[in-house]
Protein backbone atom coordinates (compact mmCIF):
# COMPACT_ATOMS: atom_id res chain seq x y z
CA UNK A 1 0.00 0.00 0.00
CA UNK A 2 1.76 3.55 -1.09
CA UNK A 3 1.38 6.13 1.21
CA UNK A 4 2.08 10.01 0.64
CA UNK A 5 5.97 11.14 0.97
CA UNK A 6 7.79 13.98 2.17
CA UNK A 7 8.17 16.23 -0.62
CA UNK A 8 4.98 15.46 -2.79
CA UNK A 9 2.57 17.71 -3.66
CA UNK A 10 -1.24 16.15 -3.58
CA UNK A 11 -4.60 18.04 -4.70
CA UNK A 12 -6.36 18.42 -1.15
CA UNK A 13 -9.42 19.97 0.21
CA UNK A 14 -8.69 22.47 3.35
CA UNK A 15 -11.60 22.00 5.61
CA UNK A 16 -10.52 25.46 7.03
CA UNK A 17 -13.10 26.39 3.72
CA UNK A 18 -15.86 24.04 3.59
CA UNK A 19 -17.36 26.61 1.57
CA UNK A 20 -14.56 26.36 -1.23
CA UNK A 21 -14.90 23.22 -3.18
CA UNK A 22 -11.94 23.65 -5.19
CA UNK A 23 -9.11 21.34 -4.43
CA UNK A 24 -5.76 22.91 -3.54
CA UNK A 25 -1.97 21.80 -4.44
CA UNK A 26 -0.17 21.12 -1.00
CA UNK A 27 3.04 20.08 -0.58
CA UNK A 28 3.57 16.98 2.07
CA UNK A 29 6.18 18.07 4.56
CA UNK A 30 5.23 15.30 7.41
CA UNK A 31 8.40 12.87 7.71
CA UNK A 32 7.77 9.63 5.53
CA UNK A 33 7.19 7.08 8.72
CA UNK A 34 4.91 9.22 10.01
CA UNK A 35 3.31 9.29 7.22
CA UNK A 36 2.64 5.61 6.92
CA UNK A 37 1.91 5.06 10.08
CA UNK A 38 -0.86 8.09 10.96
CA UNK A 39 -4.39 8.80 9.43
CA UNK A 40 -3.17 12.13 8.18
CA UNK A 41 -0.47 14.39 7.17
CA UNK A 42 1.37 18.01 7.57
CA UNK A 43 0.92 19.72 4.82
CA UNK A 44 1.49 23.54 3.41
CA UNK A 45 -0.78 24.86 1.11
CA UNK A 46 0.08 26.35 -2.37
CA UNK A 47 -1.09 29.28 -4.07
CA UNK A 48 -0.45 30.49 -7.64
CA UNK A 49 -0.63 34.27 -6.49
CA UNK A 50 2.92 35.06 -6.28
CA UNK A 51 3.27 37.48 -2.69
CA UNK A 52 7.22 37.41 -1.74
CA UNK A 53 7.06 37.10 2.33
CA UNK A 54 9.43 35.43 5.08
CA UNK A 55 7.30 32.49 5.24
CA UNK A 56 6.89 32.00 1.43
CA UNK A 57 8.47 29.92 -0.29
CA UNK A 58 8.34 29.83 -5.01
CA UNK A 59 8.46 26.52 -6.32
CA UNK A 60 9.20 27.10 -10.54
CA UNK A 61 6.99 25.15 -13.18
CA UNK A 62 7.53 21.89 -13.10
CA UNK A 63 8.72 21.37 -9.42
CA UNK A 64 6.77 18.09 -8.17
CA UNK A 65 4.63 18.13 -10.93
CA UNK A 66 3.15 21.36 -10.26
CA UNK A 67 1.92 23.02 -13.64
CA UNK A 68 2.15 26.83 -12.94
CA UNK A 69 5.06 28.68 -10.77
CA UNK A 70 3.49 28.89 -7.24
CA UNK A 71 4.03 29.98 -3.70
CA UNK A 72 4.06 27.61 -0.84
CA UNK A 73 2.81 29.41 2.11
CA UNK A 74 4.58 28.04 5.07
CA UNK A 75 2.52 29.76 7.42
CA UNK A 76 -0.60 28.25 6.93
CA UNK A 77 1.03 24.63 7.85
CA UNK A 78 -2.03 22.36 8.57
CA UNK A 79 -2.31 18.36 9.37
CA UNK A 80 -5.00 17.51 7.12
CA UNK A 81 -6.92 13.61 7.43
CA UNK A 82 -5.48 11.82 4.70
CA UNK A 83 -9.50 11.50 3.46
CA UNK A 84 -8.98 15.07 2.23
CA UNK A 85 -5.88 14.16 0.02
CA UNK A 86 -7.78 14.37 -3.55
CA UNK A 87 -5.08 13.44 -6.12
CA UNK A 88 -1.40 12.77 -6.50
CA UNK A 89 0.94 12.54 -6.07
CA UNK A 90 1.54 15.18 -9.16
CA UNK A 91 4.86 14.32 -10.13
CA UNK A 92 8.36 13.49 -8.00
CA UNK A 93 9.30 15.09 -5.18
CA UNK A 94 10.03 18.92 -4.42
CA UNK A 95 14.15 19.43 -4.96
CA UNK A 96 15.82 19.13 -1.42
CA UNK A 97 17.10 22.84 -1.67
CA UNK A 98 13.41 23.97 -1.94
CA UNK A 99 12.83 21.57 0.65
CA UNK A 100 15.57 23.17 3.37
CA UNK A 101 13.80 26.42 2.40
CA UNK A 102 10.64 25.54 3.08
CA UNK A 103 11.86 23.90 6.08
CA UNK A 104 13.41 27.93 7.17
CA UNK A 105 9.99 28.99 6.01
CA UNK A 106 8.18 27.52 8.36
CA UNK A 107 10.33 28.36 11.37
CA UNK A 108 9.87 31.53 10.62
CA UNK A 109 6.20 31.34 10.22
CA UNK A 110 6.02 29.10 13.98
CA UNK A 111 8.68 31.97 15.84
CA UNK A 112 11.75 29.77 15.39
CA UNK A 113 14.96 31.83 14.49
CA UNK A 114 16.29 30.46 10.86
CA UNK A 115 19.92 30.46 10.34
């Protein structure tokens, strides 16, 4: 049985918005045996509008599959049941150097210092 891995990024739902029905891109960033192991995931949500902030993070075209240049926003970090993963994984994983960003990102967003 697969399960989803660090780096992927998966179509979800964000129950946050039960009013939105559009699916999301969201990258996993929950480490791979938790992952197997739990009923859901940490994710960060994507967004194709393109605001530069400490806590955001570009991934280019064609990074995990993703179809358009967009903006993971590391401060809206969410575990999400894996029931509201929709579709993926898109394509590969997310290059580690994006990763170790993302990773500063989201320090930043939860009041950790990034070196």
């Amino acid at each position: 049985m697969s399960f989803p891995c660090r780096g992927e990024i998966y179509l979800v739902r964000l129950p946050a918005h039960p009013s939105d029905k559009k699916a999301r891109p969201a990258l996993i960033v929950s480490m791979d045996v938790r992952n197997r192991l739990a009923n859901d995931v940490i994710v960060v949500p994507l967004s194709t509008t393109l605001r530069p902030a400490p806590t955001h993070v570009e991934l280019p075209a064609g990074e995990g599959g993703l179809t358009e240049t967009s903006m993971a926003k590391c401060e809206q970090i969410t575990t999400l049941d894996r029931e509201f993963l929709v579709r993926g994984p898109f394509a590969g994983t997310v290059a580690p150097a994006l990763m170790h960003g993302i990773e500063k990102a989201i320090q930043r967003a939860i009041g950790i210092p990034a070196v």
